[in-house]
Protein backbone atom coordinates (compact mmCIF):
# COMPACT_ATOMS: atom_id res chain seq x y z
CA UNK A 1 37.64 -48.48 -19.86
CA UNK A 2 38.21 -45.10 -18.37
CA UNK A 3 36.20 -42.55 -16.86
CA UNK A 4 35.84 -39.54 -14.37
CA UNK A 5 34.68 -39.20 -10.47
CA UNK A 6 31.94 -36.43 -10.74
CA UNK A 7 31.44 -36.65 -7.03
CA UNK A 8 32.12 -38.05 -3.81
CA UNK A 9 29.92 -38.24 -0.85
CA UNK A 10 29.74 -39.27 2.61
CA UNK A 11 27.41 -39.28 5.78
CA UNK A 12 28.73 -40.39 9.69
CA UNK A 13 25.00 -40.90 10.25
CA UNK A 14 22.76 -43.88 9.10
CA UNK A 15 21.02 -41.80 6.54
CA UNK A 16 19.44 -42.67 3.12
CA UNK A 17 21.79 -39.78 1.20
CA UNK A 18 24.79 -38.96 1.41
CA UNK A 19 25.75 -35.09 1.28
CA UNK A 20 28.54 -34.22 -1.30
CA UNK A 21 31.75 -33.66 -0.41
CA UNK A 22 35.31 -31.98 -1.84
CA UNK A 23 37.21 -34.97 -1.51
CA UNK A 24 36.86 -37.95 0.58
CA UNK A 25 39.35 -40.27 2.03
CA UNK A 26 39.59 -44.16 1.44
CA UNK A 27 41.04 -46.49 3.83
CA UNK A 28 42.23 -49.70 2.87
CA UNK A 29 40.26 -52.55 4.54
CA UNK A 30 37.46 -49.85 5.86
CA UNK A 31 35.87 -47.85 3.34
CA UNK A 32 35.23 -44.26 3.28
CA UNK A 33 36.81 -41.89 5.98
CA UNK A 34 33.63 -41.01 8.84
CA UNK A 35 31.20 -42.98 6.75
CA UNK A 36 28.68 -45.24 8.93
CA UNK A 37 29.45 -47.98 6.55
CA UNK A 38 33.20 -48.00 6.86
CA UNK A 39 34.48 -51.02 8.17
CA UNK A 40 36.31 -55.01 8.47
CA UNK A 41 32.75 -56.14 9.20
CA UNK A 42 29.11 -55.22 7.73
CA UNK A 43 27.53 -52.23 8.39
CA UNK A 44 24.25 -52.22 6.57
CA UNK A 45 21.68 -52.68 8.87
CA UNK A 46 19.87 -55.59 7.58
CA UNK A 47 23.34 -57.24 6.77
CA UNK A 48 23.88 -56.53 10.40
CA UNK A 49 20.92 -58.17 11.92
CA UNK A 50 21.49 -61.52 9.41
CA UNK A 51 25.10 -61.68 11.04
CA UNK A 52 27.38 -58.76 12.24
CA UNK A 53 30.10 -60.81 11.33
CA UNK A 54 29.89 -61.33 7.67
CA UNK A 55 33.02 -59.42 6.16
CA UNK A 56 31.73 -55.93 4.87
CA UNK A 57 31.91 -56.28 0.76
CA UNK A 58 29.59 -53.14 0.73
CA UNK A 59 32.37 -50.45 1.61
CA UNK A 60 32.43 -48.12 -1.06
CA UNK A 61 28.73 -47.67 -3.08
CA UNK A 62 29.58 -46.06 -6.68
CA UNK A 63 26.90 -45.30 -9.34
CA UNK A 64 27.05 -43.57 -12.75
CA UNK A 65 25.98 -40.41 -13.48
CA UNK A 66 24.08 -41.97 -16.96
CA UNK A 67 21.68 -43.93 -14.45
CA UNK A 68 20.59 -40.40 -12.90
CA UNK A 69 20.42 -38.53 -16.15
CA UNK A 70 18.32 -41.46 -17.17
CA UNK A 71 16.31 -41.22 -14.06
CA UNK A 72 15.93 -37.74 -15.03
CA UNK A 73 14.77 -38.42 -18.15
CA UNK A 74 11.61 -40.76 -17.06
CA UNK A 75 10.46 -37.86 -14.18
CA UNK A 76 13.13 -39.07 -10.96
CA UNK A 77 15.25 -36.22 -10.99
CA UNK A 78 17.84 -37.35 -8.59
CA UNK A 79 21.05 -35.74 -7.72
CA UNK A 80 24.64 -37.28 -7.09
CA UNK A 81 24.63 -38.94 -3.40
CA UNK A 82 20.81 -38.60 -3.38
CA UNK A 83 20.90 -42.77 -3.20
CA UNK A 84 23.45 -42.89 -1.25
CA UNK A 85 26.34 -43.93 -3.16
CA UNK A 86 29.58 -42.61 -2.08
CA UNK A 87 31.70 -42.42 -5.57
CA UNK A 88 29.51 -40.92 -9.13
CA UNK A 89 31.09 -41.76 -12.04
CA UNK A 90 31.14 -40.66 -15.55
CA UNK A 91 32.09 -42.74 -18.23
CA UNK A 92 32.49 -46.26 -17.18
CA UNK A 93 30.09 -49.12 -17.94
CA UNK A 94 30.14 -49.81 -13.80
CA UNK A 95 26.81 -52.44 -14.30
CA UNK A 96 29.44 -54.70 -17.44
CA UNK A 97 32.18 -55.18 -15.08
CA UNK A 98 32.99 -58.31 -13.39
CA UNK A 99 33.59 -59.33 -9.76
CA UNK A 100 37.37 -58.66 -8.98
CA UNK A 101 37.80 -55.13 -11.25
CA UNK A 102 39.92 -52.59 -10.16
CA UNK A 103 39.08 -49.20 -10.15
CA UNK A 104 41.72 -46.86 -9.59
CA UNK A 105 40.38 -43.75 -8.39
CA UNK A 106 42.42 -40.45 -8.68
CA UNK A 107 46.18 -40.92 -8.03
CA UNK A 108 46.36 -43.95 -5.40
CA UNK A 109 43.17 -45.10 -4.23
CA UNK A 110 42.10 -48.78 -5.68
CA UNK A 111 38.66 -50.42 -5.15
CA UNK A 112 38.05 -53.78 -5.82
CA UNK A 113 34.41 -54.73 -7.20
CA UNK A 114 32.87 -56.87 -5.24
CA UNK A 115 28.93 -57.64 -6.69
CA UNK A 116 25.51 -55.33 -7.42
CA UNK A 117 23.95 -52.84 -4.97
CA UNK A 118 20.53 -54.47 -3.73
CA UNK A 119 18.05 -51.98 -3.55
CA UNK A 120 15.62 -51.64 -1.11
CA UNK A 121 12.09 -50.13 -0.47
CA UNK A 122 13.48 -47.23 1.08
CA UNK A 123 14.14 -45.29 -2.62
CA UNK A 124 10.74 -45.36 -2.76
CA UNK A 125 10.56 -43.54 0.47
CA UNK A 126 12.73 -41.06 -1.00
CA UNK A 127 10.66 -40.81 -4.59
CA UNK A 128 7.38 -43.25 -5.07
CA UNK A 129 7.86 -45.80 -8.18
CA UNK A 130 12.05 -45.08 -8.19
CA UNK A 131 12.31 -48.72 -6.94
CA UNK A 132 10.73 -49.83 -10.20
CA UNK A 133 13.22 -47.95 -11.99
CA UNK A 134 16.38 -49.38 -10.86
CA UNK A 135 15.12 -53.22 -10.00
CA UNK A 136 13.59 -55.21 -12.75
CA UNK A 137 12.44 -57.85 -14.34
CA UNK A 138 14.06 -58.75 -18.00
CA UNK A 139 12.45 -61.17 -20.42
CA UNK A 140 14.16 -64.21 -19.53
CA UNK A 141 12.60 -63.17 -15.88
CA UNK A 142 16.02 -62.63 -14.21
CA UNK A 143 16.62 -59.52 -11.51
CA UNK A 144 18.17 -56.95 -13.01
CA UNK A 145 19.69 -54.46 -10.21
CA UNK A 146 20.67 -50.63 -11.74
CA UNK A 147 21.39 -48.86 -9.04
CA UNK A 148 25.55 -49.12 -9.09
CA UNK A 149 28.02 -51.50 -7.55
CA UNK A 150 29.79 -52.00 -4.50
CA UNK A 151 33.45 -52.42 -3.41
CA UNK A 152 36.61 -52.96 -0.85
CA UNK A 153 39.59 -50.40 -0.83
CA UNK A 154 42.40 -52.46 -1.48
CA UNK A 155 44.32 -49.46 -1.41
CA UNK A 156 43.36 -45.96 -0.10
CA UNK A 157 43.84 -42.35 -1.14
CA UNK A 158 42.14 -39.35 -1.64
CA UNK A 159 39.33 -39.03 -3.78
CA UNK A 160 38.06 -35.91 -5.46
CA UNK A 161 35.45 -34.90 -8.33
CA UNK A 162 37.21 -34.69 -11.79
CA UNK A 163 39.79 -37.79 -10.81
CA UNK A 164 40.05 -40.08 -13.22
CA UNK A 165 39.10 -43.48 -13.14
CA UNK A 166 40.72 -46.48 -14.48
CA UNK A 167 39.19 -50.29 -14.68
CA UNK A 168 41.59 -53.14 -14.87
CA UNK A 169 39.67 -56.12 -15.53
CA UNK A 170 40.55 -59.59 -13.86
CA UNK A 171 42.00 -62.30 -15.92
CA UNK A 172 39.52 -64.52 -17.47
CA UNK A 173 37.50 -66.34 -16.65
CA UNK A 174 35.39 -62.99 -16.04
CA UNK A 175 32.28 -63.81 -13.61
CA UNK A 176 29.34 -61.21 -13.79
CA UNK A 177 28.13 -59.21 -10.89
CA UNK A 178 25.81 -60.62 -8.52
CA UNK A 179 23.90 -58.91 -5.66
CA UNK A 180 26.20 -58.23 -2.55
């Protein structure tokens, strides 16, 4: 399963989006170069007030491009780092892989997949009824969380738009993504 970076963003501030960037630089361990949630430890702040020790398994935020053209589609035009994410891809089915993936980002950087983005109330701060669109309900009555995935650099690098992407599933047993 391969696919393409179409951008990368960042923010040093505790901001809902992220501005787009050239390139951006992962550290292994930390996350994204100058990003406010870089780090060993949690940096969300509701993670942080539950326990500012938990180990941070929200370092790197990636969503697909498909989601926002989607989006687009049902009136939420939305643009890459608009929600945040650091890391828009093209191409790969982000929401079908399993906990323990590899994506290898451009020519060095690795992030390991780690569980489901849990969105919050504050997309609809940024556009009324967008919660709605990324957090349901399917007919079984099960969550279903669309707004992209969340890793660790196991290995850093520098990441640019147009870098290719490569997934390396985890040997079986595969377990699906839960919310991290």
């Amino acid at each position: 399963m391969d696919g393409t970076v179409t951008a990368v963003s960042s923010s040093g501030e505790y901001s809902f989006t992220k501005p787009n960037r050239d390139s951006i630089t992962l550290l292994a361990g930390l996350g994204v170069e100058g990003d406010v949630h870089a780090g060993v430890t949690v940096k969300h702040r509701s993670r942080m007030a539950q326990d500012p020790t938990q180990p941070n398994l929200r370092q790197v935020h990636l969503i697909h491009a498909e989601l926002l053209t989607e989006l687009a589609a049902d009136g939420f035009p939305v643009a890459p780092g608009e929600l945040g994410e650091n890391v828009t891809t093209t191409g790969v089915d982000l929401l079908g892989l399993s906990v323990g993936t590899l994506l290898r980002l451009g020519g060095s950087a690795v992030v390991e997949v780690t569980g489901l983005r849990n969105p919050c109330v504050q997309i609809d701060t940024f556009q009324d009824g967008l919660l709605k669109k990324v957090i349901s309900r399917d007919a079984a009555g099960n969550v279903v969380r669309r707004a992209g995935i969340m890793g660790v650099v196991r290995r850093g690098g520098v990441v640019r738009p147009g870098d290719a992407i490569r997934a390396q599933l985890p040997t079986s047993p595969h377990r699906p993504l839960e919310r991290v």
